[in-house]
Protein backbone atom coordinates (compact mmCIF):
# COMPACT_ATOMS: atom_id res chain seq x y z
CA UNK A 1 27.49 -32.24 24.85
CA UNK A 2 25.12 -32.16 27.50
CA UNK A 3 27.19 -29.76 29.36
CA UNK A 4 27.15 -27.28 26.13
CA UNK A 5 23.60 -27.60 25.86
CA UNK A 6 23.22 -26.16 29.12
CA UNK A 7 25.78 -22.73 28.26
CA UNK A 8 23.50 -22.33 25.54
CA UNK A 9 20.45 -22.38 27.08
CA UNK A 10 21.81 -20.40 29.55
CA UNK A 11 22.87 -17.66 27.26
CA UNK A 12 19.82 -17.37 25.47
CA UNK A 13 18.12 -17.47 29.12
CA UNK A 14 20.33 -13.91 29.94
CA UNK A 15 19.90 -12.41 26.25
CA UNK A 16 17.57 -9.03 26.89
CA UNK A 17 16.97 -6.07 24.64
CA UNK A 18 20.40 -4.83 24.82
CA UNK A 19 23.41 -6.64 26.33
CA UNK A 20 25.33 -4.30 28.81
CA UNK A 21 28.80 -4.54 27.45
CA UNK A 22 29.74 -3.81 23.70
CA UNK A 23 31.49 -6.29 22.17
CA UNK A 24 33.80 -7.38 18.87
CA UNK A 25 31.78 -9.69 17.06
CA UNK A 26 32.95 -11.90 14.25
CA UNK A 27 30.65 -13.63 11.36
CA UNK A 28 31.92 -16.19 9.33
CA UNK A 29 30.62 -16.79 5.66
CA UNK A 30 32.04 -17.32 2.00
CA UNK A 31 33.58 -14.36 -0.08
CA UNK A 32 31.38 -12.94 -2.46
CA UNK A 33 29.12 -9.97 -3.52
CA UNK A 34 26.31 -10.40 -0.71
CA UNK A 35 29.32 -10.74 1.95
CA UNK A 36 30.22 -7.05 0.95
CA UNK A 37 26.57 -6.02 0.76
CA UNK A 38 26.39 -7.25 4.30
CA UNK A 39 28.89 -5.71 5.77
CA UNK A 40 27.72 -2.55 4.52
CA UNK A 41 23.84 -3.31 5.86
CA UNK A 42 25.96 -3.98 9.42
CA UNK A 43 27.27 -0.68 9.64
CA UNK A 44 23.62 0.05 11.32
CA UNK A 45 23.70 -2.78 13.55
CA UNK A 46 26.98 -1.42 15.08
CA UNK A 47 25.53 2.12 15.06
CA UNK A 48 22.24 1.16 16.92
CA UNK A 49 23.97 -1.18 19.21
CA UNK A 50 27.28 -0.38 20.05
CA UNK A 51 28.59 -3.60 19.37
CA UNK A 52 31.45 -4.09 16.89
CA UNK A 53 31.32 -6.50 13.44
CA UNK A 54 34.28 -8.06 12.18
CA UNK A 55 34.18 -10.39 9.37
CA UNK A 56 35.80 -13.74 8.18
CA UNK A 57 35.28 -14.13 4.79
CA UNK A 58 36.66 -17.20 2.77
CA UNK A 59 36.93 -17.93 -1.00
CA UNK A 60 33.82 -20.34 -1.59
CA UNK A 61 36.41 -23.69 -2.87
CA UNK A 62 37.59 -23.44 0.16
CA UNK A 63 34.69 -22.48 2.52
CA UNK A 64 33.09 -25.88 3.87
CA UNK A 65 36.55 -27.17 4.72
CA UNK A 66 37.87 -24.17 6.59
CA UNK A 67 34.38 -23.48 8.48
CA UNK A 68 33.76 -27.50 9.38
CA UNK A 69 37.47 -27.72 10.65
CA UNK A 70 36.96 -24.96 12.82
CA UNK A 71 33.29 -26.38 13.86
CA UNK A 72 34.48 -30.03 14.61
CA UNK A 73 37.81 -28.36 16.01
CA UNK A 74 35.48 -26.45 18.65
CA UNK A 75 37.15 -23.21 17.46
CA UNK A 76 36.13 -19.72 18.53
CA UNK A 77 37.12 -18.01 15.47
CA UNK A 78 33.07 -17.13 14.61
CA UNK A 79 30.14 -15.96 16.66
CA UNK A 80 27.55 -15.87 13.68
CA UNK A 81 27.90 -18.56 10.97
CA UNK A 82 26.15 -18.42 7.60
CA UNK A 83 26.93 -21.95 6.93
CA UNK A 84 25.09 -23.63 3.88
CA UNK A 85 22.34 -25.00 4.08
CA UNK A 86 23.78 -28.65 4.23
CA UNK A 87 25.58 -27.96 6.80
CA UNK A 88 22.05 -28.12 9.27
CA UNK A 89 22.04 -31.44 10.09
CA UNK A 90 25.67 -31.84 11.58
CA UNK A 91 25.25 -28.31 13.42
CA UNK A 92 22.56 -29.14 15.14
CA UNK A 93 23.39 -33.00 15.92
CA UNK A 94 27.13 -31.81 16.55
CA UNK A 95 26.26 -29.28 18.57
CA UNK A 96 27.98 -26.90 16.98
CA UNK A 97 24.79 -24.20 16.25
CA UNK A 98 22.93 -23.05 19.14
CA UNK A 99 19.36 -23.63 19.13
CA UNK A 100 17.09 -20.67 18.79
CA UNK A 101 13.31 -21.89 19.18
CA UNK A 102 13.27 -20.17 22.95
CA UNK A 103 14.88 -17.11 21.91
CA UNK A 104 12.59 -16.83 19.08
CA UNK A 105 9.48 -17.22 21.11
CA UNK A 106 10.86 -14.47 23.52
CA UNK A 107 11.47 -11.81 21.10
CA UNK A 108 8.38 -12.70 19.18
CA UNK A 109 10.37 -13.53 15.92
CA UNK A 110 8.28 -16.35 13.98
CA UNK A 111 9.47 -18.34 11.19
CA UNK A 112 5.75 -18.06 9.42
CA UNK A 113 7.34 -14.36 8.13
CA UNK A 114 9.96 -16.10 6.13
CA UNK A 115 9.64 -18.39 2.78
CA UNK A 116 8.23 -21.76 3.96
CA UNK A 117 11.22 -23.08 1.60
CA UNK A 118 13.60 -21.39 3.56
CA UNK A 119 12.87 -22.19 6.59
CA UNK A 120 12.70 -25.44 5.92
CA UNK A 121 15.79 -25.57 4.12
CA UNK A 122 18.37 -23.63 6.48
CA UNK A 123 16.75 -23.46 10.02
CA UNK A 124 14.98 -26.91 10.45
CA UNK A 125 16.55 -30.45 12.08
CA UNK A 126 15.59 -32.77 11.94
CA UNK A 127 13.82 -31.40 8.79
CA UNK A 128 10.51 -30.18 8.68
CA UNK A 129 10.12 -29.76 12.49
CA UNK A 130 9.56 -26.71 14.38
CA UNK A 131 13.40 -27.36 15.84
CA UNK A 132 15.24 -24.20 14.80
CA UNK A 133 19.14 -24.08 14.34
CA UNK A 134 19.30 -20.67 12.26
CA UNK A 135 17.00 -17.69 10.74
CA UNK A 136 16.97 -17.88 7.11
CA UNK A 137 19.32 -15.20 5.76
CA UNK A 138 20.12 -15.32 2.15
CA UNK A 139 17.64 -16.85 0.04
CA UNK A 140 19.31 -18.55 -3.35
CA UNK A 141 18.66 -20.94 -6.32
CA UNK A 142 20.29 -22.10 -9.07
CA UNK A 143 19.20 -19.66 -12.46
CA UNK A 144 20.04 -18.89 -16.01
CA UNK A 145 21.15 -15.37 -17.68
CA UNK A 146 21.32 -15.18 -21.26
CA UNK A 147 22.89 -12.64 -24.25
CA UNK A 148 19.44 -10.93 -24.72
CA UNK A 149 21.54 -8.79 -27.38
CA UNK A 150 21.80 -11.59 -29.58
CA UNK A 151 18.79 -13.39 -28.95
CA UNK A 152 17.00 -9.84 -30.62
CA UNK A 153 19.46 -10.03 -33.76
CA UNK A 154 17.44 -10.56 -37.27
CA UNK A 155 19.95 -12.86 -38.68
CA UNK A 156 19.74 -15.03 -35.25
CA UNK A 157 15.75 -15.04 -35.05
CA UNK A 158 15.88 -16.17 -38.40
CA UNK A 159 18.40 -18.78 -38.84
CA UNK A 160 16.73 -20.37 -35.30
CA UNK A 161 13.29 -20.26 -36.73
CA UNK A 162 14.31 -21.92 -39.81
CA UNK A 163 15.62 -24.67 -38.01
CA UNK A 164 13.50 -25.51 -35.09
CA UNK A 165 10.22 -23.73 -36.63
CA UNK A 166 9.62 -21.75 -33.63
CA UNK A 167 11.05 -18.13 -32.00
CA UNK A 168 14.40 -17.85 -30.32
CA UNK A 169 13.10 -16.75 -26.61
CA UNK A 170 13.57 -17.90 -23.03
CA UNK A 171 13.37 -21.68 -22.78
CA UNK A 172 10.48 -23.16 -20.96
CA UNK A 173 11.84 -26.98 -20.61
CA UNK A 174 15.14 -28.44 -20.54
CA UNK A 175 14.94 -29.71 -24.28
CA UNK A 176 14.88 -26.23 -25.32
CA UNK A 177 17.46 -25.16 -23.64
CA UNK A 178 19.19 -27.97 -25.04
CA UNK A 179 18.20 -26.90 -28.22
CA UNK A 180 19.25 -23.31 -27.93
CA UNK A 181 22.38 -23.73 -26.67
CA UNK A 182 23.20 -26.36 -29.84
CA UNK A 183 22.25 -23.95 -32.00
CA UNK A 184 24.78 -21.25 -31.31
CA UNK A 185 27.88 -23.79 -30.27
CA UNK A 186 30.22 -22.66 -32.76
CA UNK A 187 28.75 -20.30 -34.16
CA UNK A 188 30.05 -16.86 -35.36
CA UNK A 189 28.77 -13.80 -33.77
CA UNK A 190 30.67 -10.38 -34.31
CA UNK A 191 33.33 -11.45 -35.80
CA UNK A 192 33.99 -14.52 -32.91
CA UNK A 193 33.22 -18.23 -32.35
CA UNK A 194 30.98 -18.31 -29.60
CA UNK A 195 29.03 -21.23 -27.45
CA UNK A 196 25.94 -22.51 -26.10
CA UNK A 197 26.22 -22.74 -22.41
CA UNK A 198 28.47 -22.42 -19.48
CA UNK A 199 27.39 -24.98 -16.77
CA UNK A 200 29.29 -26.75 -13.64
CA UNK A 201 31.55 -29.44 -14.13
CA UNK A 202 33.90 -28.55 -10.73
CA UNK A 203 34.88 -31.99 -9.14
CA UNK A 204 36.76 -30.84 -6.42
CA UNK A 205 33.83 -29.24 -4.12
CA UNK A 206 30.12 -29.06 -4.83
CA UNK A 207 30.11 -27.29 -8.15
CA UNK A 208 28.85 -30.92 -10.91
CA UNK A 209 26.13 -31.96 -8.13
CA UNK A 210 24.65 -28.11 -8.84
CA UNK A 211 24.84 -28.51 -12.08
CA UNK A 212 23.50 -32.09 -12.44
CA UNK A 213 21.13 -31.72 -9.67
CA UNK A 214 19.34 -28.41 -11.93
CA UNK A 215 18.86 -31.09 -14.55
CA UNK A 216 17.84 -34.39 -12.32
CA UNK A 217 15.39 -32.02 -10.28
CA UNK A 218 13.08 -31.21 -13.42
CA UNK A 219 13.54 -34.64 -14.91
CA UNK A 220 11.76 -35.83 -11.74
CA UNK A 221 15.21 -37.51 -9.41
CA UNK A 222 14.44 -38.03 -6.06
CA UNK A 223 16.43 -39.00 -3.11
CA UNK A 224 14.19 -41.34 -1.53
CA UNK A 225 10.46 -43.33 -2.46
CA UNK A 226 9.84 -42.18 1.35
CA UNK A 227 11.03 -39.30 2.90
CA UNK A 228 13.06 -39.80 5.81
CA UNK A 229 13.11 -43.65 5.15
CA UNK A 230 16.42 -43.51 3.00
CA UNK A 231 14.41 -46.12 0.55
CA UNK A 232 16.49 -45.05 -2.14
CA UNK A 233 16.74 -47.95 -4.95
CA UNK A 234 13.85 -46.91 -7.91
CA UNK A 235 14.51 -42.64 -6.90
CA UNK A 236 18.03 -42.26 -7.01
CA UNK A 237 18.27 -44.41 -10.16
CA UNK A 238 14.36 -43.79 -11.65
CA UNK A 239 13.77 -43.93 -15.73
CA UNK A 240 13.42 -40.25 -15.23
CA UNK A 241 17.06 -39.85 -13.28
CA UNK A 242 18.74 -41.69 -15.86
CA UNK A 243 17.24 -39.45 -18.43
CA UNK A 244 18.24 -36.50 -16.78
CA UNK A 245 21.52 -37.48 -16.04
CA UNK A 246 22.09 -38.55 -20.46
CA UNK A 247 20.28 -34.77 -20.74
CA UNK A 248 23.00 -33.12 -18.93
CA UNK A 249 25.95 -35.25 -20.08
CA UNK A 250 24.61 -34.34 -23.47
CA UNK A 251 24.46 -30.58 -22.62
CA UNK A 252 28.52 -31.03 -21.77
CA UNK A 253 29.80 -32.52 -24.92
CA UNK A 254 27.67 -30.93 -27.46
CA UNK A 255 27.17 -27.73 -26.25
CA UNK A 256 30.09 -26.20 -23.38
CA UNK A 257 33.67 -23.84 -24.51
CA UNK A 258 36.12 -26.70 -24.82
CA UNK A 259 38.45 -27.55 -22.20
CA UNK A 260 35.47 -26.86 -20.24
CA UNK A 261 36.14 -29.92 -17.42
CA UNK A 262 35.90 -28.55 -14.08
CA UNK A 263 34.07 -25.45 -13.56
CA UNK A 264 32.03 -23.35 -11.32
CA UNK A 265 31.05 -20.27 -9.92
CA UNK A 266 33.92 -18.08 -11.25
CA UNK A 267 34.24 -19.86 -14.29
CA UNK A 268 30.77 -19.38 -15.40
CA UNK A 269 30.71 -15.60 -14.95
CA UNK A 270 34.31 -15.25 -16.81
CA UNK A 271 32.77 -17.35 -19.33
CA UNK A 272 29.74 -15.07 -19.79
CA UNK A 273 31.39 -11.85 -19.03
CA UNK A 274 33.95 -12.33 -21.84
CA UNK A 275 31.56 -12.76 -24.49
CA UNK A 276 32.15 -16.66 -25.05
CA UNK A 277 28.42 -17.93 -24.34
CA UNK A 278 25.03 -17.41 -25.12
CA UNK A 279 23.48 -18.85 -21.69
CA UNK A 280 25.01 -19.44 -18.37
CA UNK A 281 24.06 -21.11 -14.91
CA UNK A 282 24.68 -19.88 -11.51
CA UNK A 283 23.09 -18.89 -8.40
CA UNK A 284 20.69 -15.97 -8.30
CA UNK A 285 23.34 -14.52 -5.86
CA UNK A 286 25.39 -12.97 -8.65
CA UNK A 287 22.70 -11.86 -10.95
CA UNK A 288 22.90 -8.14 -9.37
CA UNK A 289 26.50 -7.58 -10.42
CA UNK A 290 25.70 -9.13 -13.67
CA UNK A 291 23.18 -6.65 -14.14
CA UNK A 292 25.13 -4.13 -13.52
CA UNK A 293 28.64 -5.12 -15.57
CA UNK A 294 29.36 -2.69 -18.05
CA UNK A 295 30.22 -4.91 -21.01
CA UNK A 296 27.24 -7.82 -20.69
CA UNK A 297 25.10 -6.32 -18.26
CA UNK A 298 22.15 -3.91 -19.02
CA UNK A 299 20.37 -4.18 -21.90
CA UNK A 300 22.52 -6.78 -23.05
CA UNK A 301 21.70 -9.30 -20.48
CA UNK A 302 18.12 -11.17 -19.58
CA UNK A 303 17.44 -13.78 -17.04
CA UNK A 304 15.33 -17.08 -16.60
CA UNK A 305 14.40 -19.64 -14.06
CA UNK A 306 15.60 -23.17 -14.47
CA UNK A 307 13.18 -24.87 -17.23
CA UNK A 308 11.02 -27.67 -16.49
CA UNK A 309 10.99 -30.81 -17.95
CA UNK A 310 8.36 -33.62 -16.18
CA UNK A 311 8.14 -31.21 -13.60
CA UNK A 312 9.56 -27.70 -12.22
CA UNK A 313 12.76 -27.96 -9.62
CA UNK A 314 15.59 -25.74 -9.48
CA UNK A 315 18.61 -26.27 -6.95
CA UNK A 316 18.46 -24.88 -3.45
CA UNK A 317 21.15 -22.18 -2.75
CA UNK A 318 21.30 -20.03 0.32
CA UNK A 319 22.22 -20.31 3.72
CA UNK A 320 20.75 -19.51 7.35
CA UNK A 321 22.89 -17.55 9.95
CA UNK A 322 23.46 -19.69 13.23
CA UNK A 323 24.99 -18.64 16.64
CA UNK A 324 27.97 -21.08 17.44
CA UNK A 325 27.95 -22.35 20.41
CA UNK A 326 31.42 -22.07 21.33
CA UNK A 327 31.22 -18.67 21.24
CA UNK A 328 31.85 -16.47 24.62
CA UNK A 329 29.24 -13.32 23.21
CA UNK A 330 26.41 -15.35 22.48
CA UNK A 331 24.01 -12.49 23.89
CA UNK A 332 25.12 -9.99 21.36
CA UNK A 333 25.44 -12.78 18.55
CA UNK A 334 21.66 -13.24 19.57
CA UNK A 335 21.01 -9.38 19.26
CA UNK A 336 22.20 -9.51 15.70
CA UNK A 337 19.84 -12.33 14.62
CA UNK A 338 17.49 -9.91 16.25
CA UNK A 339 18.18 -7.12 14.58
CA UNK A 340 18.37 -8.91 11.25
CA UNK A 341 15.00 -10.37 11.12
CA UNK A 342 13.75 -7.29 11.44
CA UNK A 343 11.38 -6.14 8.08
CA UNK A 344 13.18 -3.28 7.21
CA UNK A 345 16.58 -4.60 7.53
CA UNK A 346 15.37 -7.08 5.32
CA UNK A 347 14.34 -4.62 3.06
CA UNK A 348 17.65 -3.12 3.15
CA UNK A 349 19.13 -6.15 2.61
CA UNK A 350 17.39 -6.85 -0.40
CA UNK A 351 18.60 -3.38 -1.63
CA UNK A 352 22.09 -3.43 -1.42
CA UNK A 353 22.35 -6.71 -2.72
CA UNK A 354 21.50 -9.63 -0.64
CA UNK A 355 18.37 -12.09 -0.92
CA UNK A 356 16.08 -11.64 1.56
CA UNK A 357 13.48 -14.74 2.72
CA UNK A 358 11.40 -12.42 4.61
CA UNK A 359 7.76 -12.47 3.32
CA UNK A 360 6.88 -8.66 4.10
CA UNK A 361 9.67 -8.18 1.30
CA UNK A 362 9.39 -10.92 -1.42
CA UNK A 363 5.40 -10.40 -0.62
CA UNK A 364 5.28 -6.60 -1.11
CA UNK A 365 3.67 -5.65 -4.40
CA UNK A 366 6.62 -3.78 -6.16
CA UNK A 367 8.97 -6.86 -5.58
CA UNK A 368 8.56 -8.35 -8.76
CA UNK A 369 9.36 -5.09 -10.44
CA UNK A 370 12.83 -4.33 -8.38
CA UNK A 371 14.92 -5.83 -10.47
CA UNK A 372 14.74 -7.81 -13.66
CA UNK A 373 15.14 -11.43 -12.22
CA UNK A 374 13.21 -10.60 -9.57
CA UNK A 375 10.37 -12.20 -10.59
CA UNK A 376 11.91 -15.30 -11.78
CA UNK A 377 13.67 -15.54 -8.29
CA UNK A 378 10.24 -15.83 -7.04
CA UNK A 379 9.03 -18.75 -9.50
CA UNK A 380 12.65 -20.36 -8.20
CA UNK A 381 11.85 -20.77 -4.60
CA UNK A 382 8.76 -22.30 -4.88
CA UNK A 383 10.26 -25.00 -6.65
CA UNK A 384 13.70 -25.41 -4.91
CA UNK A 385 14.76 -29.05 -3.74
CA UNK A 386 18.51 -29.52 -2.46
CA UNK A 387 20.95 -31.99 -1.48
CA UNK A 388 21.36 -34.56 1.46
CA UNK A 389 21.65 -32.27 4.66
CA UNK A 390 22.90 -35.09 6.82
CA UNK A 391 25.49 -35.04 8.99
CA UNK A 392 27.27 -36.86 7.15
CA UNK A 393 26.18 -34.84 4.00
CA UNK A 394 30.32 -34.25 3.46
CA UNK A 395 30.76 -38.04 2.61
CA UNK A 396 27.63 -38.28 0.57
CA UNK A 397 28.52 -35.14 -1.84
CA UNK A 398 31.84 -36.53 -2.35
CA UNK A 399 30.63 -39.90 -3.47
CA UNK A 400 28.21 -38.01 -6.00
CA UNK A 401 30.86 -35.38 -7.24
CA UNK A 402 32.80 -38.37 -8.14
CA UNK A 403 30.54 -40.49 -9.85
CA UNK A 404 29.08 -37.75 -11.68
CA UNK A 405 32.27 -36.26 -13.01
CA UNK A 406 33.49 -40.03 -14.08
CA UNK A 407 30.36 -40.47 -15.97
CA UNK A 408 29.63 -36.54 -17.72
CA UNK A 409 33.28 -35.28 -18.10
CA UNK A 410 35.48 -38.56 -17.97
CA UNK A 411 33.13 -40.68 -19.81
CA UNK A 412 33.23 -43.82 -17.66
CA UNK A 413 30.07 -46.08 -17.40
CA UNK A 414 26.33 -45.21 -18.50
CA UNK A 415 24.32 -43.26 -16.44
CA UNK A 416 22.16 -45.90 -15.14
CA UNK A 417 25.41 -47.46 -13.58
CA UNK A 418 26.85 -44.41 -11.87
CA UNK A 419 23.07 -44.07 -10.33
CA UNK A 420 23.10 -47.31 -9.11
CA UNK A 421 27.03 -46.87 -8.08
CA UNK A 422 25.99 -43.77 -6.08
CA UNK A 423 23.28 -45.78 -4.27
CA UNK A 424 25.96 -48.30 -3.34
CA UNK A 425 27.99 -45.62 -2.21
CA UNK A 426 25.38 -43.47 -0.14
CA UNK A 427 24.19 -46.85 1.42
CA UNK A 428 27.06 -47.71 2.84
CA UNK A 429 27.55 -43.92 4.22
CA UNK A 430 24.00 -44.18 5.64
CA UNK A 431 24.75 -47.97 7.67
CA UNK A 432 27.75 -46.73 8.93
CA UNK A 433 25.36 -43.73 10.32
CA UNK A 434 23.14 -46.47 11.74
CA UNK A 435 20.12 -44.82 9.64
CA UNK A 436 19.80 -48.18 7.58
């Protein structure tokens, strides 16, 4: 370890404005629409620099255990990683990201010109110090999008009115949504039996902690009484938890397409691209190439932040872009985080499709007005909490994608034992980590 601290250091010690040999450089990160924006936005990198960009994409189910093997493996495969953002903690204890704070200070790049969320969130271990392990790169929450086309139809507005004595619109808490997505399960629109709401249910990766967590968040869950004390008995398993937990098991049975058990990403955009719900969650990632899909996108197609409840909190997406440390081109990995920080690559980035935490873009007057859930993407970050980013973070979303599936999908237990359960379980994760 020690001895790989050193290589680092030395590489970032050697990195100057341009490295003298070009080289093939590979970046590792999930397949998906802002992966193909980015390799177009890299096209100028490799222009201006000479350097080479090859890519390693992998489907998202299978992401974290393909990039982690490779980490704990030592591998060489990639040079730039954007790993998720729970992934922090084990890079930089691990050893496997290079650490960035000199390199930053030499080329004058400061973390106060990105989204205090973000950096906190993607660059920061242990968290909240000025110890940086990568430069925020693609800025995500958790949203909603929405069949604007039928919210605006007469016969809609007035059967919801007549029921819940108010207009069909956007909701502002949780219980509305709740409400709204009731109201059209089952219900016939154009000729076909439509839902309320596609959420995640997935078991099998990270996809029912998203989807929980974007109801736990406003319902006021936290993961500890003190942070960084792992105190967790009376937050993990508050009043308000449990509530939020019955809230979103509730949301499941009485308002999801059936056979609707273990679903994610893809599932919720087939579900809402195919006409068979009025609302759907995922990350603000995809809501450019909803925008643009020619059967539900358009006119046809609105967008909200995650409602409130006791208080506002949507789930942290994203992920920062590290250097690995195994890697042999470090230097020209280190010109690329360079050249990305850079305001008007962010810019770019922003238009062709990729989130951008830089604050001379999300800051700039005219942001709000760039695209339609621009704005709400905005009112996201400022409220974004997100999962354990320990180390061990692997063994402490597997205990929670089990008990939360058991209790929502599989009925097992009340919530109030599968919060106390996951206590249990993340307790004993944390002593065997020596943090309790």
């Amino acid at each position: 370890m020690k001895a790989r601290y050193l290589a680092a250091t030395a590489a970032i010690a050697l990195v100057a404005g341009t490295t003298a040999q070009a080289e093939d450089l590979t970046l590792c990160w999930a397949a998906w629409d802002p992966a193909n924006a980015l390799v177009e936005l890299s096209k100028d990198f490799e222009a201006q620099s000479g350097h080479k960009m090859n890519f390693e994409f992998t489907p998202w189910p299978n992401f974290a255990d393909r990039m982690l093997t490779e980490l704990n493996a030592g591998g060489k495969l990639c040079d730039l990683l954007i790993g998720d953002s729970q992934w922090i903690g084990g890079g930089a204890e691990n050893g496997h990201y290079v650490k960035l704070n000199d390199f930053f200070d030499k080329e004058g790049i400061s973390m106060d010109d990105f989204m205090p969320a973000t950096v906190y969130a993607y660059s920061t271990w242990p968290k909240g110090t000025p110890n940086y392990y990568a430069l925020p790169a693609m800025a995500d929450a958790n949203g909603w999008f929405y069949r604007k086309d039928w919210f605006a139809m007469p016969d809609i507005q007035a059967a919801f009115k007549e029921k819940y004595g108010r207009d069909l619109a956007e909701p502002t808490t949780q219980q509305e949504l709740l409400e709204i997505a009731q109201f059209f399960q089952g219900r016939e629109i154009d000729g076909k039996t439509v839902y309320g709401a596609a959420i995640f249910t997935e078991r099998g990766s990270e996809g029912i902690t998203m989807g929980i967590t974007s109801a736990l968040y406003p319902f006021g869950f936290k993961y500890e009484m003190t942070p960084g004390k792992y105190d967790m008995e009376g937050a993990v398993n508050s009043p308000e938890a449990v509530a939020g937990l019955e809230f979103y098991k509730n949301l499941y049975k009485t308002a999801t397409p059936p056979g609707y058990t273990n679903s994610y990403m893809t599932e919720s955009l087939d579900a809402f691209k195919s006409g068979q719900v009025a609302m759907a969650m995922n990350w603000f990632a995809f809501f450019p190439g909803l925008y643009a899909d020619p059967n539900t996108g358009g006119d046809k197609i609105d967008f909200f932040v995650n409602p409130k409840q006791n208080v506002e909190g949507s789930t942290l997406g994203g992920q920062g872009i590290s250097v690995i440390s195994y890697s042999e081109k470090q230097d020209a990995a280190l010109e690329y985080i360079k050249w990305f920080a850079q305001p008007d690559v962010q810019a770019k980035w922003w238009k062709l499709g990729g989130y951008s935490a830089s604050n001379a873009v999300v800051n700039n007057p005219s942001f709000k007005d760039s695209a339609p859930f621009a704005g709400d993407f905005l009112i996201a970050m400022q409220n974004v909490k997100d999962f354990w980013q320990e180390p061990a973070y692997a063994s402490l979303l597997l205990a929670m994608q089990e008990r939360m599936h058991d209790y929502v999908v599989a009925d097992k237990g009340t919530a109030q034992e599968a919060l106390d359960g996951l206590i249990a379980d993340w307790t004993e994760v944390f002593k065997e980590e020596g943090k309790l």
